[in-house]
Protein backbone atom coordinates (compact mmCIF):
# COMPACT_ATOMS: atom_id res chain seq x y z
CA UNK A 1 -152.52 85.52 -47.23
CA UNK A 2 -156.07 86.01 -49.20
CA UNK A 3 -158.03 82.82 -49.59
CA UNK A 4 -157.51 81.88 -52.59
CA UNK A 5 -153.69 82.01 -51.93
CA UNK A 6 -154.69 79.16 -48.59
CA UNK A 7 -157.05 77.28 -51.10
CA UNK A 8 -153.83 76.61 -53.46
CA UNK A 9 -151.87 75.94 -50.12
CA UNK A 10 -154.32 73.61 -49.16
CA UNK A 11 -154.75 71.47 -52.08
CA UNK A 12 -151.16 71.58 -52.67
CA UNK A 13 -150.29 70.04 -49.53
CA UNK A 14 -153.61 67.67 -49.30
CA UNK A 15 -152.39 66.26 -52.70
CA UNK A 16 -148.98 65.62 -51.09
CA UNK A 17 -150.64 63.76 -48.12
CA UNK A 18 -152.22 62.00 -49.86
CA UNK A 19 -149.84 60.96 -52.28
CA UNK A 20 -148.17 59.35 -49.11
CA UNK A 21 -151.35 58.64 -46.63
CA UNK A 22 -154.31 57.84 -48.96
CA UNK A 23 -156.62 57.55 -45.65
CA UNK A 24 -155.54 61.10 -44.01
CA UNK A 25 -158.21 62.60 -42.44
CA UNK A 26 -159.33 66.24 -43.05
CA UNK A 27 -157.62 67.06 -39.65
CA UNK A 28 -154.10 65.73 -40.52
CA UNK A 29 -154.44 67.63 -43.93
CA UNK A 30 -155.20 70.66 -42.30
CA UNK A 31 -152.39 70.29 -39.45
CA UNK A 32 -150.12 69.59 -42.20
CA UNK A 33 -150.95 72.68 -43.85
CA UNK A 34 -150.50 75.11 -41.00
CA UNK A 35 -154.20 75.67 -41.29
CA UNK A 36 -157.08 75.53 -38.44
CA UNK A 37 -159.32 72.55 -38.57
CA UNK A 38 -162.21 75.20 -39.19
CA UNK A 39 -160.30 77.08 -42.12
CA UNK A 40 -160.36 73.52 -43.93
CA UNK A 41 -163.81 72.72 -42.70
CA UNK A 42 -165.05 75.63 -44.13
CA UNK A 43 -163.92 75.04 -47.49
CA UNK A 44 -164.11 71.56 -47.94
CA UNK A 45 -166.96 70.55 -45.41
CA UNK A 46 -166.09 66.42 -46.14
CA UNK A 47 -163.18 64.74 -47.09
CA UNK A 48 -164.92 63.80 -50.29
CA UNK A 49 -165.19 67.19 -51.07
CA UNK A 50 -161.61 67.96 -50.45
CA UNK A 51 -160.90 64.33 -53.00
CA UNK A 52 -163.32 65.56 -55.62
CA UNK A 53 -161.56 69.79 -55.65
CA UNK A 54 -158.34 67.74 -55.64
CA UNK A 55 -159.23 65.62 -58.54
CA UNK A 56 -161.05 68.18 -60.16
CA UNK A 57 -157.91 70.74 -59.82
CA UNK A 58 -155.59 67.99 -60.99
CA UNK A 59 -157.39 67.11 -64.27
CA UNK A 60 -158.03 70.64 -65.03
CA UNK A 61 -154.42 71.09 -64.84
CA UNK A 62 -153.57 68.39 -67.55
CA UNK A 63 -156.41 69.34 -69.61
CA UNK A 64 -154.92 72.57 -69.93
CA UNK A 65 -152.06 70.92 -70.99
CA UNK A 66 -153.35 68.83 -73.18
CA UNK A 67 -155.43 71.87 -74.60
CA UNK A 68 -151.91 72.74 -76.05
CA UNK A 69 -152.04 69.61 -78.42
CA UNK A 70 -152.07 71.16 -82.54
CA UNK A 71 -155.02 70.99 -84.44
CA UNK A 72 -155.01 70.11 -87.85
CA UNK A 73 -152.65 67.97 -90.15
CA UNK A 74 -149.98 66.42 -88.09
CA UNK A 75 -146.55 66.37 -88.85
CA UNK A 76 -143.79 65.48 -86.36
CA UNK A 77 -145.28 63.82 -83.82
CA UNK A 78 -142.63 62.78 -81.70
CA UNK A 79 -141.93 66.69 -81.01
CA UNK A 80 -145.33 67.52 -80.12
CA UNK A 81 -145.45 64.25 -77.67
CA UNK A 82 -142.28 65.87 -75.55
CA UNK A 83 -143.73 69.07 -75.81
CA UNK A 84 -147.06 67.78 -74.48
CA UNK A 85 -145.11 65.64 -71.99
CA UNK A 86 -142.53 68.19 -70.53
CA UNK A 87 -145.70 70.24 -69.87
CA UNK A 88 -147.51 67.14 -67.62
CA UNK A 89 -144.21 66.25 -66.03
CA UNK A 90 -144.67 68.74 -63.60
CA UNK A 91 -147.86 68.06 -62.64
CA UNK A 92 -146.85 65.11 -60.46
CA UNK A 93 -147.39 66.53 -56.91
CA UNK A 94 -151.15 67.53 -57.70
CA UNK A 95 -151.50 64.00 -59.63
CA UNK A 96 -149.82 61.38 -57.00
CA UNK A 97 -153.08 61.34 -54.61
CA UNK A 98 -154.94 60.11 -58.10
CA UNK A 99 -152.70 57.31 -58.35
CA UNK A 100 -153.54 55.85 -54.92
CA UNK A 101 -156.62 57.17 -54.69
CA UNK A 102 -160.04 54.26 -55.01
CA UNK A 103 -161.21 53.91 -58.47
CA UNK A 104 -164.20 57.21 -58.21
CA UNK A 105 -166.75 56.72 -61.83
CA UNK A 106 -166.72 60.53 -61.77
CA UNK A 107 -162.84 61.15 -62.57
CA UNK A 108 -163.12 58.69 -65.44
CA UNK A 109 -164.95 61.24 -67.18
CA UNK A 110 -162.99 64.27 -66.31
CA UNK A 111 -159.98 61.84 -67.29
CA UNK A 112 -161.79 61.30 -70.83
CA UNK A 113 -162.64 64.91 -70.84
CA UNK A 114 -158.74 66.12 -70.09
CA UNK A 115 -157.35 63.65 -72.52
CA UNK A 116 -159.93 64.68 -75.39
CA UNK A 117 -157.25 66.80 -77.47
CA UNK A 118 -154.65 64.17 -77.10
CA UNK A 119 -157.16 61.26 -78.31
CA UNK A 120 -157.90 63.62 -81.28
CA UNK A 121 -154.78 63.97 -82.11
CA UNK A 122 -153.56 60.43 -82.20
CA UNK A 123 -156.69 59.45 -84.08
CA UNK A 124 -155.42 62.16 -86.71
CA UNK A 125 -151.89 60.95 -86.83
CA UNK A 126 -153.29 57.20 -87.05
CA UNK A 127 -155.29 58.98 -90.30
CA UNK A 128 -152.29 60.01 -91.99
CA UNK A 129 -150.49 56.89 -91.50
CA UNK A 130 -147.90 58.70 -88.37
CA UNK A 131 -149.24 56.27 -85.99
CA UNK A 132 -150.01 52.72 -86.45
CA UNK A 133 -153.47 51.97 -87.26
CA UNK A 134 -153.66 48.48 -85.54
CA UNK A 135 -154.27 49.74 -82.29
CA UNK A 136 -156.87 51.85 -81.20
CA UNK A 137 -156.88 55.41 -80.09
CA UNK A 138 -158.20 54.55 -76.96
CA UNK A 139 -155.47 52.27 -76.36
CA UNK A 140 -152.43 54.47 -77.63
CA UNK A 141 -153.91 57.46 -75.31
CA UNK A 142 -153.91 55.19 -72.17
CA UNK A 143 -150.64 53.62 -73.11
CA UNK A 144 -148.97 56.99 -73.16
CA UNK A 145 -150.79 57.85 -69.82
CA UNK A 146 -149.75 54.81 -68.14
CA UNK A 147 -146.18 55.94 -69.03
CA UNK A 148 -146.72 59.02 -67.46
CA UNK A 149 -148.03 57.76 -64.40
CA UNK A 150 -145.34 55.67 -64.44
CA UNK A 151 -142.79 57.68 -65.08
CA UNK A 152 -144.41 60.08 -62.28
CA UNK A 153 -144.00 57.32 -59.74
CA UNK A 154 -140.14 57.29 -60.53
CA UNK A 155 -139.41 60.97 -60.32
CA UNK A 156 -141.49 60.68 -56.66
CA UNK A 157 -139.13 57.88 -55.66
CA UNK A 158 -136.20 60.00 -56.96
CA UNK A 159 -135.04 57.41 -59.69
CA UNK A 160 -135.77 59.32 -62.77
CA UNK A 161 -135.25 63.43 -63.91
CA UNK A 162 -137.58 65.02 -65.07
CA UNK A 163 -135.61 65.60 -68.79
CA UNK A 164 -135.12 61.85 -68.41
CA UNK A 165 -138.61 61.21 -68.31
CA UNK A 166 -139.97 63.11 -70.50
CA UNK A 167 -137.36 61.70 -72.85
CA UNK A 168 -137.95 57.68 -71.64
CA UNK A 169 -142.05 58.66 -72.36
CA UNK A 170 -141.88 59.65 -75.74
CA UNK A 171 -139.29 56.73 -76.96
CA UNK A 172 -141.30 53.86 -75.35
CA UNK A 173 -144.05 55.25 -76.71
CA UNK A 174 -143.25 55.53 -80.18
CA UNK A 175 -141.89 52.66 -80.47
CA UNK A 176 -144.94 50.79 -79.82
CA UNK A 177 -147.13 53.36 -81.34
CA UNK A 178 -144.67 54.24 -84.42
CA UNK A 179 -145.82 51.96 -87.78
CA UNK A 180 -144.78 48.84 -88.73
């Protein structure tokens, strides 16, 4: 197994930990893992570092995603929602650590950052009268992301599918987000 191949590994299962034990310890993580203590050392020297590759890998992830939102004039934007949603959904396991993890200043900008093309987006629909214009765009992006994370938090606890969710986030969104 190269290193990069045990780096994956290792975040993989650190973001599961976590997901579970928010105060694991670098040693736990790496027992967990199969790994030495001094292969995890050696990459990720504190457990900060190992929190901030984590977060870091996580929000790269959805901004990828979210990379995948159109440009241009909108036109159905309940389709491009599920399509942008059925991409996140399985992101879960390297996003459940972020849910319990202590409110960190740095992630809120790689949050804004990932979310960018989404935000963009919405602010276009609002523009050609898709979305309702009485919210903001800042609200209607953190609504939808609060769905996901909820939604997230059911498929972990084995209450939701993944088809299901997708489906739930898109219809409770729209239908606060569709115009009066």
């Amino acid at each position: 197994m190269n290193m990069v191949i045990k780096n994956e590994h290792i975040l993989d299962v650190a973001a599961l930990v976590l997901s579970k034990r928010p105060d694991a310890t670098l040693q736990s993580i790496a027992a967990a893992a199969g790994v030495s203590r001094t292969t995890i050392f050696n990459k990720f020297p504190t457990r900060d570092d190992l929190l901030e590759a984590l977060a870091a890998d996580a929000l790269q992830r959805i901004g990828s995603v979210m990379a995948l939102v159109p440009d241009g004039k909108p036109s159905d934007v309940a389709a491009v929602m599920i399509e942008v949603t059925r991409g996140l959904i399985p992101l879960e396991p390297r996003t459940a650590f972020l849910r319990a993890a202590p409110h960190r200043t740095d992630l809120d900008s790689m949050w804004a950052q990932a979310a960018t093309p989404l935000a963009i987006y919405i602010g276009t629909a609002q523009a050609y009268g898709l979305l309702r214009r009485d919210h903001s765009v800042r609200w209607l992006t953190a609504s939808y992301i609060g769905l996901l994370f909820a939604a997230w938090d059911e498929i972990l606890e084995g209450e939701l599918g993944t088809a299901q969710a997708a489906r739930l986030i898109v219809e409770s969104w729209m239908t606060g987000a569709s115009p009066k």
